[in-house]
N, C-alpha and C. Protein backbone atom coordinates (compact mmCIF):
# COMPACT_ATOMS: atom_id res chain seq x y z
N UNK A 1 3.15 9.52 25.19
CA UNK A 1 4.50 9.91 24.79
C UNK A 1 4.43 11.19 23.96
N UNK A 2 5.92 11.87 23.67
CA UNK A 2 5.54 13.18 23.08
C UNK A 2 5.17 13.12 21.81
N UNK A 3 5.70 12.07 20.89
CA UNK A 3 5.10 11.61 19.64
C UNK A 3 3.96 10.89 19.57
N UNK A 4 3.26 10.39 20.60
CA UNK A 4 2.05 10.51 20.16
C UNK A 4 1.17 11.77 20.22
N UNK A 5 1.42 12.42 21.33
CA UNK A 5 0.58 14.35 21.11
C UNK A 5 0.69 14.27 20.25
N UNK A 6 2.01 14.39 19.65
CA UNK A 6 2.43 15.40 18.24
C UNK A 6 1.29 14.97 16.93
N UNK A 7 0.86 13.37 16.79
CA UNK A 7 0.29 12.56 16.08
C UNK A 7 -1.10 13.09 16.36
N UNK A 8 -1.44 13.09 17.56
CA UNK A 8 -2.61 12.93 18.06
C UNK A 8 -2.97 14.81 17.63
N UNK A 9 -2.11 15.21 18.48
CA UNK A 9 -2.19 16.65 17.41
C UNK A 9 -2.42 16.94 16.10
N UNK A 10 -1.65 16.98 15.33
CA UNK A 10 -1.37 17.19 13.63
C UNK A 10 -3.20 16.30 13.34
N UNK A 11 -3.00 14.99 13.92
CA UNK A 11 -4.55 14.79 12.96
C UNK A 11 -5.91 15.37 13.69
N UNK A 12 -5.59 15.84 14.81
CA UNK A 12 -7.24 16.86 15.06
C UNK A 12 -7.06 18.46 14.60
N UNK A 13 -5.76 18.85 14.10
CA UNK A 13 -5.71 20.09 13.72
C UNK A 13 -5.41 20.12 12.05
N UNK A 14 -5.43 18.59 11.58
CA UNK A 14 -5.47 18.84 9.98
C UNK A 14 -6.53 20.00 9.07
N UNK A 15 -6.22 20.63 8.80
CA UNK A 15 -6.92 21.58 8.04
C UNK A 15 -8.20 20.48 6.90
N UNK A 16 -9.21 21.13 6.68
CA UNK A 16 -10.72 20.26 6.24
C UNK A 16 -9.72 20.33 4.73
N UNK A 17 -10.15 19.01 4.53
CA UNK A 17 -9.78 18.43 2.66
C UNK A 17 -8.05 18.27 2.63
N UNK A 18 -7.42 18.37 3.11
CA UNK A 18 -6.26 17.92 3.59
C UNK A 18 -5.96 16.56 3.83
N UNK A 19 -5.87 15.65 3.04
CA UNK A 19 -5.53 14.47 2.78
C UNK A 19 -4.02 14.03 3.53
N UNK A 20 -4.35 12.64 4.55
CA UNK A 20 -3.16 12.42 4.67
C UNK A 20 -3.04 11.07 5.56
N UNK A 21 -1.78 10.59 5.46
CA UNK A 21 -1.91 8.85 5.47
C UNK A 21 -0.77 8.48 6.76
N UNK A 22 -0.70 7.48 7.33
CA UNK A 22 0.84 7.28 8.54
C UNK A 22 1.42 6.20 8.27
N UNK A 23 2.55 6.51 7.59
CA UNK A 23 3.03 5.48 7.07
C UNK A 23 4.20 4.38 8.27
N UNK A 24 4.05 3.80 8.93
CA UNK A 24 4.63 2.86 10.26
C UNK A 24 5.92 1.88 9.47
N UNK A 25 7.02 2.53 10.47
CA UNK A 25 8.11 1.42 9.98
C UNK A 25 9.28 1.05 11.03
N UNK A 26 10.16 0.65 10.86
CA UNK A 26 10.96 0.35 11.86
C UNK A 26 11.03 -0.07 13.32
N UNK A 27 11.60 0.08 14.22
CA UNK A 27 11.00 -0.08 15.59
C UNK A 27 10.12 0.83 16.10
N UNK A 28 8.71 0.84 15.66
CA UNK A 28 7.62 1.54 15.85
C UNK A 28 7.40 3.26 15.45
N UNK A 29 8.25 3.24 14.50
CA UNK A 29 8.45 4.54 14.13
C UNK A 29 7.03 4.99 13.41
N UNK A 30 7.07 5.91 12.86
CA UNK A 30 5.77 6.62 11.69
C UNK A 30 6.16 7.97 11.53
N UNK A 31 5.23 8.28 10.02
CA UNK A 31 5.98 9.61 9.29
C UNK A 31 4.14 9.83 9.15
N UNK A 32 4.07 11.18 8.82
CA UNK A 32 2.76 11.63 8.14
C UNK A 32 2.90 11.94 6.75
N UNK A 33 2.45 11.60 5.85
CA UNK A 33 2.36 12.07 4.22
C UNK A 33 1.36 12.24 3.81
N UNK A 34 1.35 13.27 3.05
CA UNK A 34 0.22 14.04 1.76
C UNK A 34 0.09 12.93 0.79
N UNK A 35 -0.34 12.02 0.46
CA UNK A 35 -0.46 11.44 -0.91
C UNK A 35 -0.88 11.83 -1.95
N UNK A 36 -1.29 13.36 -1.72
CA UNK A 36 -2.25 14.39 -2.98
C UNK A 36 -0.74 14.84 -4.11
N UNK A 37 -0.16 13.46 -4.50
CA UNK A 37 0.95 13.96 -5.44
C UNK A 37 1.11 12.93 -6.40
N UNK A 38 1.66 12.60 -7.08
CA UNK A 38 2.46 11.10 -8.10
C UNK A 38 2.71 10.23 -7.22
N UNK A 39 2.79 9.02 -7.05
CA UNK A 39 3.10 8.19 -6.63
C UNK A 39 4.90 8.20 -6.51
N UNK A 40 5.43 8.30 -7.44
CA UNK A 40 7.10 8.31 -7.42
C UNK A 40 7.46 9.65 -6.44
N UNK A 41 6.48 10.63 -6.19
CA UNK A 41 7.10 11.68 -5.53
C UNK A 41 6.49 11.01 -4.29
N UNK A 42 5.58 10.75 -3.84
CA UNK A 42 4.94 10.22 -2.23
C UNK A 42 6.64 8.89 -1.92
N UNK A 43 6.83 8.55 -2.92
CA UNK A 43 7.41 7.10 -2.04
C UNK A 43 9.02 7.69 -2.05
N UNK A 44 9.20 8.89 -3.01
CA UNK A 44 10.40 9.65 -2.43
C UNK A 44 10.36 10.41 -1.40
N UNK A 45 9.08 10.94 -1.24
CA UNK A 45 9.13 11.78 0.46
C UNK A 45 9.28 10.67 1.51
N UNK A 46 8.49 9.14 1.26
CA UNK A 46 8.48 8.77 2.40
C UNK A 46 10.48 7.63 2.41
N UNK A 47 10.60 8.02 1.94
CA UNK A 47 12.42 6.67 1.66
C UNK A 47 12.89 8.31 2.33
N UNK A 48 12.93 9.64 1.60
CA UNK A 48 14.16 10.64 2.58
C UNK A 48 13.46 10.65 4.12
N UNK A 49 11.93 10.61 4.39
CA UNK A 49 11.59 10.29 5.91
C UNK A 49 12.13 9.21 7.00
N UNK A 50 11.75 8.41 5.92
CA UNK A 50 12.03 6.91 7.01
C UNK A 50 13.66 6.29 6.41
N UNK A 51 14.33 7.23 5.85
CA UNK A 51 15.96 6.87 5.85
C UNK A 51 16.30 6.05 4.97
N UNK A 52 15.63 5.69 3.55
CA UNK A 52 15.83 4.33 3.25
C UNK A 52 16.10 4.94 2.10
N UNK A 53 17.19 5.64 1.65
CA UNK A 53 17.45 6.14 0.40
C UNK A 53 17.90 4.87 -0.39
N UNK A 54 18.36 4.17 -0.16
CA UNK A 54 19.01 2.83 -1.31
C UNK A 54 17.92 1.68 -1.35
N UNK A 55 16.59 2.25 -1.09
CA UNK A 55 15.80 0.63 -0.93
C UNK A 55 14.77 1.13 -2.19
N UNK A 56 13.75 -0.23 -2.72
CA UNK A 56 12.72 0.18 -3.77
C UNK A 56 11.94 -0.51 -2.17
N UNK A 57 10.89 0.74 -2.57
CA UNK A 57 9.52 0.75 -1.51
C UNK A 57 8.10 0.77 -2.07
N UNK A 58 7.65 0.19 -1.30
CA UNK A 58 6.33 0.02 -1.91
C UNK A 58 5.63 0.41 -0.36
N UNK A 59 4.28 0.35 0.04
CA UNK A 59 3.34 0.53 1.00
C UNK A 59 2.29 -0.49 1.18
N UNK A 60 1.95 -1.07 2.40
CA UNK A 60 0.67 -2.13 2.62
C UNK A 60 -0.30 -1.66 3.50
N UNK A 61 -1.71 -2.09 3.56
CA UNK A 61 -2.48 -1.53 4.23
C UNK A 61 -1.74 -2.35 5.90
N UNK A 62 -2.60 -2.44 6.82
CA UNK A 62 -2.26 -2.71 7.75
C UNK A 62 -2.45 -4.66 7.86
N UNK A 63 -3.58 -4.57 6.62
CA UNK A 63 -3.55 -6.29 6.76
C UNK A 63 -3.07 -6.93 5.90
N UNK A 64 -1.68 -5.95 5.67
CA UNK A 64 -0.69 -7.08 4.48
C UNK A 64 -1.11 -6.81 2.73
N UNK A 65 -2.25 -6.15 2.82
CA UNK A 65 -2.48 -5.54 1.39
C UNK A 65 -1.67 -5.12 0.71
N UNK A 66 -0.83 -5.22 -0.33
CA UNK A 66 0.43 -4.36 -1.04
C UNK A 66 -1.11 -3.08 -1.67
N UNK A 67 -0.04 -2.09 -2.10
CA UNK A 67 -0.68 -0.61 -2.56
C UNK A 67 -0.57 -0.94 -3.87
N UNK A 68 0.65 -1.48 -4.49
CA UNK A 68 1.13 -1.66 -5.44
C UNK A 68 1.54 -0.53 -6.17
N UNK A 69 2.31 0.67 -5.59
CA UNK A 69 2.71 1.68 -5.98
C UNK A 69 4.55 1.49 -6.41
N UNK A 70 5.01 0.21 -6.27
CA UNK A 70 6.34 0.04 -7.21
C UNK A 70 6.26 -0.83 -8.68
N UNK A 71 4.60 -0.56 -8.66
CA UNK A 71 4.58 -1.67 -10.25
C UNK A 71 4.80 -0.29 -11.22
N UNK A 72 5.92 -0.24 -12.44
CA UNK A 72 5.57 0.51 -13.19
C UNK A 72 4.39 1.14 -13.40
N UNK A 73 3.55 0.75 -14.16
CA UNK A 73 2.50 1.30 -14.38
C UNK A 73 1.68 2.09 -13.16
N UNK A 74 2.11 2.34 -12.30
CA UNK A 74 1.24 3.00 -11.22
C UNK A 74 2.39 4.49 -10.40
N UNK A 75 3.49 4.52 -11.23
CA UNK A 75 4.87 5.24 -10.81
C UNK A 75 4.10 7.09 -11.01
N UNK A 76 3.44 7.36 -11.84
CA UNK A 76 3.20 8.18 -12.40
C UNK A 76 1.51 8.83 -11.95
N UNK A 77 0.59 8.05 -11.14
CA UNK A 77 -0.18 7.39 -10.94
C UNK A 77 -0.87 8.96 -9.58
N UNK A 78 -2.00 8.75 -9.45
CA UNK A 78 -2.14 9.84 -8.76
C UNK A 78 -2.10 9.33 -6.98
N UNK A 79 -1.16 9.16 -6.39
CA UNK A 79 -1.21 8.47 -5.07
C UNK A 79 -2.48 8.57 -4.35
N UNK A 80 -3.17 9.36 -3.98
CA UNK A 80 -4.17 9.54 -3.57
C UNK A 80 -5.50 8.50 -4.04
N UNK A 81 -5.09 8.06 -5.31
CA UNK A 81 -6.14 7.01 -5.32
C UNK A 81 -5.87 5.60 -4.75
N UNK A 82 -4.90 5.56 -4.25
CA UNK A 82 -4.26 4.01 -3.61
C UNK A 82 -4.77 4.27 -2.32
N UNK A 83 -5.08 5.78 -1.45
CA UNK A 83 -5.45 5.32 -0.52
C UNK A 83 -7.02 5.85 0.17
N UNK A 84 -6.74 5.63 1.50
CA UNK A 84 -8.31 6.04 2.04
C UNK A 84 -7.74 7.69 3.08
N UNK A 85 -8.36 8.23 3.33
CA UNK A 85 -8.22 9.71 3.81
C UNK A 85 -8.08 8.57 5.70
N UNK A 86 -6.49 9.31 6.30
CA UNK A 86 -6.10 9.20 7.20
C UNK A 86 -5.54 7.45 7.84
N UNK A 87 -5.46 7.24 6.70
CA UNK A 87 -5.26 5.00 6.04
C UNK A 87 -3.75 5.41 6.94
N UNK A 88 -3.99 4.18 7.79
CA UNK A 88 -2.60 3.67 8.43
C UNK A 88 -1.99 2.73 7.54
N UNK A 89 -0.65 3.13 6.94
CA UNK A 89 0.23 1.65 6.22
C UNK A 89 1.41 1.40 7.18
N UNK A 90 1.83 0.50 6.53
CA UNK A 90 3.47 -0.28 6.66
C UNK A 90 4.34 -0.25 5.38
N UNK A 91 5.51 0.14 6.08
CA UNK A 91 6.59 0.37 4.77
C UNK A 91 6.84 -0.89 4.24
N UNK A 92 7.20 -1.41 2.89
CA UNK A 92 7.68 -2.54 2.66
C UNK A 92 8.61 -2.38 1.50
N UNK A 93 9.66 -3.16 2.17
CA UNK A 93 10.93 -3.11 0.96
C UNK A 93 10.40 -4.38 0.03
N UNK A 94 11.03 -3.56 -1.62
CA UNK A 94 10.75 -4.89 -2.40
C UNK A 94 12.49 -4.81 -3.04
N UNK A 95 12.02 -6.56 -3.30
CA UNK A 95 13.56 -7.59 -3.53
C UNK A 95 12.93 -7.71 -4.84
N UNK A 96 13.50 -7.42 -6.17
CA UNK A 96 13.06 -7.77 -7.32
C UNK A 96 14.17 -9.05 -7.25
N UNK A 97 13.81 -10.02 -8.11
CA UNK A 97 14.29 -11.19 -8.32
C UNK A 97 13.98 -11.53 -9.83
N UNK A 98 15.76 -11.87 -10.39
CA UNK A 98 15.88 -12.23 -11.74
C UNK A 98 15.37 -10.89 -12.78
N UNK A 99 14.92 -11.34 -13.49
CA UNK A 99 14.99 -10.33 -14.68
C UNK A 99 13.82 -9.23 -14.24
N UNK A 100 14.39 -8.01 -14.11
CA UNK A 100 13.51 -6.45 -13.65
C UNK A 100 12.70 -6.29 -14.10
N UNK A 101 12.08 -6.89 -15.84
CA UNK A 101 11.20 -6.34 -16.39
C UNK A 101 10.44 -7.64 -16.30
N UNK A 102 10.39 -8.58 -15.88
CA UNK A 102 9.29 -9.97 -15.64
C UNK A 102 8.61 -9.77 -14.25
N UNK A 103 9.08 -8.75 -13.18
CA UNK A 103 8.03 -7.97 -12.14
C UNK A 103 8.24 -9.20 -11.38
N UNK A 104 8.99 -10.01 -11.14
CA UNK A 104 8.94 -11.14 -9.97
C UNK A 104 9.38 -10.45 -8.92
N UNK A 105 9.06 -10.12 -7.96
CA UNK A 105 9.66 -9.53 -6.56
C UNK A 105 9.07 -10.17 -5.08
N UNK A 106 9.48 -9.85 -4.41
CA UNK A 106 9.65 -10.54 -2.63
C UNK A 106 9.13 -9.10 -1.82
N UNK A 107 8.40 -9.15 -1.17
CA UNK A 107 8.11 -7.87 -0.31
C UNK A 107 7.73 -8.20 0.98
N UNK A 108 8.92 -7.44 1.92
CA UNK A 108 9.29 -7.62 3.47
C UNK A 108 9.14 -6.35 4.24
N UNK A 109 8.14 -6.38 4.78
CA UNK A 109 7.79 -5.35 5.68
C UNK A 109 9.23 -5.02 6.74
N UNK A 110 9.12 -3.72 6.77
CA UNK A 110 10.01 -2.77 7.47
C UNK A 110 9.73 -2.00 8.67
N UNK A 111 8.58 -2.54 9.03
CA UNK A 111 8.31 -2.48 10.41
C UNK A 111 8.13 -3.88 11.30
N UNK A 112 9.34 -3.22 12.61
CA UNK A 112 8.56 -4.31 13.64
C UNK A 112 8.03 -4.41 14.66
N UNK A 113 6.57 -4.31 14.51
CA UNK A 113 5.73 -4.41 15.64
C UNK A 113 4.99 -5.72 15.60
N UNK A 114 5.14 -6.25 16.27
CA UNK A 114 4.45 -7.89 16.02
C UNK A 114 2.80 -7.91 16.23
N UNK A 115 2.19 -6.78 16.31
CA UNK A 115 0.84 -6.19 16.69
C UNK A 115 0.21 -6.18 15.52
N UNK A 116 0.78 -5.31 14.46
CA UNK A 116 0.50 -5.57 12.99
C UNK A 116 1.39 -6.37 12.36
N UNK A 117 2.39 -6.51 12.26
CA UNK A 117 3.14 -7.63 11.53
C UNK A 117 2.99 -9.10 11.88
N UNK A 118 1.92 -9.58 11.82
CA UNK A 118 1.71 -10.90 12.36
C UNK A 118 1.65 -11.81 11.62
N UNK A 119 1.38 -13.50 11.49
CA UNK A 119 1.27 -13.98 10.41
C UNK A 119 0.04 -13.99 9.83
N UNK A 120 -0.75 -13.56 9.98
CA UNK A 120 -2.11 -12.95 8.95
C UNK A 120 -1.30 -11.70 7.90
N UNK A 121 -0.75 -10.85 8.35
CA UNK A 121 -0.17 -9.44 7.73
C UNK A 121 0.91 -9.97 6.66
N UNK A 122 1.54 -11.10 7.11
CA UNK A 122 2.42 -11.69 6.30
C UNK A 122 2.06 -12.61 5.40
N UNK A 123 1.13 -13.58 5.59
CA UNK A 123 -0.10 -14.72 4.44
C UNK A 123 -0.47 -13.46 3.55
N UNK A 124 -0.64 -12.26 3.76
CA UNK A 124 -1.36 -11.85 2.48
C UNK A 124 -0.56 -11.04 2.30
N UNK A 125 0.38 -10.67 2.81
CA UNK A 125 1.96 -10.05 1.71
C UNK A 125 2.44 -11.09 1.09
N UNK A 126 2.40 -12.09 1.38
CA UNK A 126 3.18 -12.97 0.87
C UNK A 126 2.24 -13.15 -0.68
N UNK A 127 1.26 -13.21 -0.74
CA UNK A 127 0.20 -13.53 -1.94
C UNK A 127 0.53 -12.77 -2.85
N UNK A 128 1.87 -11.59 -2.73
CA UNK A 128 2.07 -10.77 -3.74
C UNK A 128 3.61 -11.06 -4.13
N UNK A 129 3.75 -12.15 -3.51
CA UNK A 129 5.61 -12.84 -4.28
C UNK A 129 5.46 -13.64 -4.93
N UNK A 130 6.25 -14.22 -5.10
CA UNK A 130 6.98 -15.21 -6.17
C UNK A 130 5.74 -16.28 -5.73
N UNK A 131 6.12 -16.71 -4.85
CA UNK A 131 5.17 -18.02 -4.69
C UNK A 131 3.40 -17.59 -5.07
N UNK A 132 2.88 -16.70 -4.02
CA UNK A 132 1.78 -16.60 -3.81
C UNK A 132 1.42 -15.97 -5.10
N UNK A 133 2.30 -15.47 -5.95
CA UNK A 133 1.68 -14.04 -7.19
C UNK A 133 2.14 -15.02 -8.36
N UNK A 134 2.43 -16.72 -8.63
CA UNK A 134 2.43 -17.26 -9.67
C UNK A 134 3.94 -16.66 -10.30
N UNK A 135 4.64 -15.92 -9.94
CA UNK A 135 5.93 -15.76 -10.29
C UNK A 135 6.04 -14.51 -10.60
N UNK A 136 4.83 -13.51 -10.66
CA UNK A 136 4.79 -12.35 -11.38
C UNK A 136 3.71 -11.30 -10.73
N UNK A 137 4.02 -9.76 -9.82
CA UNK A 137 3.57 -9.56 -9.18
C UNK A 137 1.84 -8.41 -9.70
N UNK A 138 1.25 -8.60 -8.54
CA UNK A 138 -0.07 -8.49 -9.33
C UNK A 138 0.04 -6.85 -9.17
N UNK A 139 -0.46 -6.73 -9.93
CA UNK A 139 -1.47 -4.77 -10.20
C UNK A 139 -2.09 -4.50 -9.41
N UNK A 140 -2.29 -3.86 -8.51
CA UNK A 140 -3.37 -3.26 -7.51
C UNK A 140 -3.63 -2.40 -8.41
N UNK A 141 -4.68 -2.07 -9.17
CA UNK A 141 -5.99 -0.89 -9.90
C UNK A 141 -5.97 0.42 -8.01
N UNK A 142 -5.83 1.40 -8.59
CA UNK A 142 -5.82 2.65 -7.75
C UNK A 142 -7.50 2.40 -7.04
N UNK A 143 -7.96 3.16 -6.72
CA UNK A 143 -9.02 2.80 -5.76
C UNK A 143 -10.02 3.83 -6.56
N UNK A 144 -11.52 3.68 -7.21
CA UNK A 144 -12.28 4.58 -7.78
C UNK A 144 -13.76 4.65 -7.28
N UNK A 145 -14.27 6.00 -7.37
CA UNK A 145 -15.66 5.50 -6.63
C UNK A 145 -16.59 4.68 -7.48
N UNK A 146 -16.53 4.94 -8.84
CA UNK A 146 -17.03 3.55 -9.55
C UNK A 146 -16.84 2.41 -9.29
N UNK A 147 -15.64 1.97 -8.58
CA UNK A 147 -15.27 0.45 -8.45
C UNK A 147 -15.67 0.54 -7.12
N UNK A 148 -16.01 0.99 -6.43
CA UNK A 148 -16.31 0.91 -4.82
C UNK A 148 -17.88 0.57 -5.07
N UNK A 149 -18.80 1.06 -5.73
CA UNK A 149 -20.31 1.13 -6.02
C UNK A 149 -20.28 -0.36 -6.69
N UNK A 150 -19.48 -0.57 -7.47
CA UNK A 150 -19.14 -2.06 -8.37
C UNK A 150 -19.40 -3.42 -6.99
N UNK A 151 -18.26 -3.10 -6.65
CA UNK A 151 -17.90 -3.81 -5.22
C UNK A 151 -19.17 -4.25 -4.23
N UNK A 152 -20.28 -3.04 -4.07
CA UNK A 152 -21.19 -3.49 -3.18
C UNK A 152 -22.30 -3.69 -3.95
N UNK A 153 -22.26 -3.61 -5.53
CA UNK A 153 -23.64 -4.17 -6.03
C UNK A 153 -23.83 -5.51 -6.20
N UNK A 154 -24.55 -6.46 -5.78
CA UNK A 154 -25.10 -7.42 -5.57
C UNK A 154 -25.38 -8.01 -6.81
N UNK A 155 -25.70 -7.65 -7.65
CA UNK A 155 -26.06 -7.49 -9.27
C UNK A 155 -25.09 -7.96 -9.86
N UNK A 156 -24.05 -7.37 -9.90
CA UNK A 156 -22.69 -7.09 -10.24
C UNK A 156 -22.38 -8.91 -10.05
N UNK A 157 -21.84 -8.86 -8.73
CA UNK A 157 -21.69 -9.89 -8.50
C UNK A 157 -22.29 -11.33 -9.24
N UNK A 158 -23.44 -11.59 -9.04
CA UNK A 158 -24.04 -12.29 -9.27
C UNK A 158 -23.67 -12.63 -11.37
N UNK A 159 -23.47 -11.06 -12.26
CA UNK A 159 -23.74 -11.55 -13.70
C UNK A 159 -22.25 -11.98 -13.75
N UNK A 160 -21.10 -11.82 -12.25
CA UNK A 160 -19.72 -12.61 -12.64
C UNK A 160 -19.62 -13.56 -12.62
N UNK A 161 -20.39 -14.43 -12.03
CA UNK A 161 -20.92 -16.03 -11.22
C UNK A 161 -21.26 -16.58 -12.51
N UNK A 162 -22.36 -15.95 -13.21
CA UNK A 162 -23.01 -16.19 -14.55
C UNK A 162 -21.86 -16.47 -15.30
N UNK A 163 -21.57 -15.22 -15.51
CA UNK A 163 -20.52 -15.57 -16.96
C UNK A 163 -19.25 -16.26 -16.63
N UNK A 164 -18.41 -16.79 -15.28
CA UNK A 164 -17.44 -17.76 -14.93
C UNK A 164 -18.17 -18.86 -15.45
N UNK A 165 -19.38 -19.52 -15.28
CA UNK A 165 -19.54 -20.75 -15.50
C UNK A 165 -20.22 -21.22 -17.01
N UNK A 166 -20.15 -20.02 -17.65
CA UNK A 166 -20.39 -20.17 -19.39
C UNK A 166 -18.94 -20.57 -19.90
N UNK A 167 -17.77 -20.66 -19.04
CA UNK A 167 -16.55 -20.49 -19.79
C UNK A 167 -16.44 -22.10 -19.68
């Protein structure tokens, strides 16, 4: 189709160090974005893209991961660390529920392709609502290469095992 050239284009002619992410929504739609900005400016480029000027948006990886780029603390936040260089997401509207500053919210993906929106994509969106998040929605930490080296040391692991079962 002509939007896929266009796709298939733009990412073999991205210029080198040029960061950039596809954000998938609606009836199979997708936008391209720079995330090399604030977080509050990435999720305003992508709401005037994908039309959703009256919604609060947030972003998920493709397996239902929230980004967690509508928690306060991450508004200001350097977008680029939430993601991976050329990371496919899904748009997701969030439903805050009851009091704004207790962070209880509902988050419903805004795309429908039943390819990625499946109930695997949805079990672990769901782990970030009301039910699954204990009433109060969790922090996704931005993504660092320290915590990535953390992640695959074996070491690591093992002195967390240790010190869970001293408690």
């Amino acid at each position: 189709s002509p939007i896929e050239q266009c796709i298939v284009s733009l990412h073999s002619h991205t210029p080198l160090g040029v960061m950039f992410i596809t954000v998938r929504y609606g009836d199979c739609l997708e936008t391209v974005a720079n995330p090399d900005s604030s977080v509050v400016n990435l999720i305003d480029y992508i709401r005037q893209q994908a039309n959703q000027t009256d919604l609060e948006l947030d972003l998920a990886d493709e397996e239902g991961e929230l980004k967690g780029l509508s928690f306060r603390e991450n508004c200001f936040k350097d977008a680029s660390e939430f993601f991976e260089d050329r990371e496919n997401t899904v748009l997701v509207r969030v439903e805050r529920m009851g009091d704004r500053m207790a962070g209880t919210a509902r988050y419903l993906p805004l795309l429908q392709d039943p390819q990625v929106v499946n109930a695997a994509f949805l079990t672990n969106l769901a782990k970030h609502g009301p039910d699954g998040g204990k009433g109060k929605a969790k922090s996704k930490e931005p993504k660092s290469k320290d915590d990535k080296k953390k992640s695959q040391d074996p070491s690591d692991s093992a002195r967390r095992t240790r010190s869970s079962k001293k408690r």
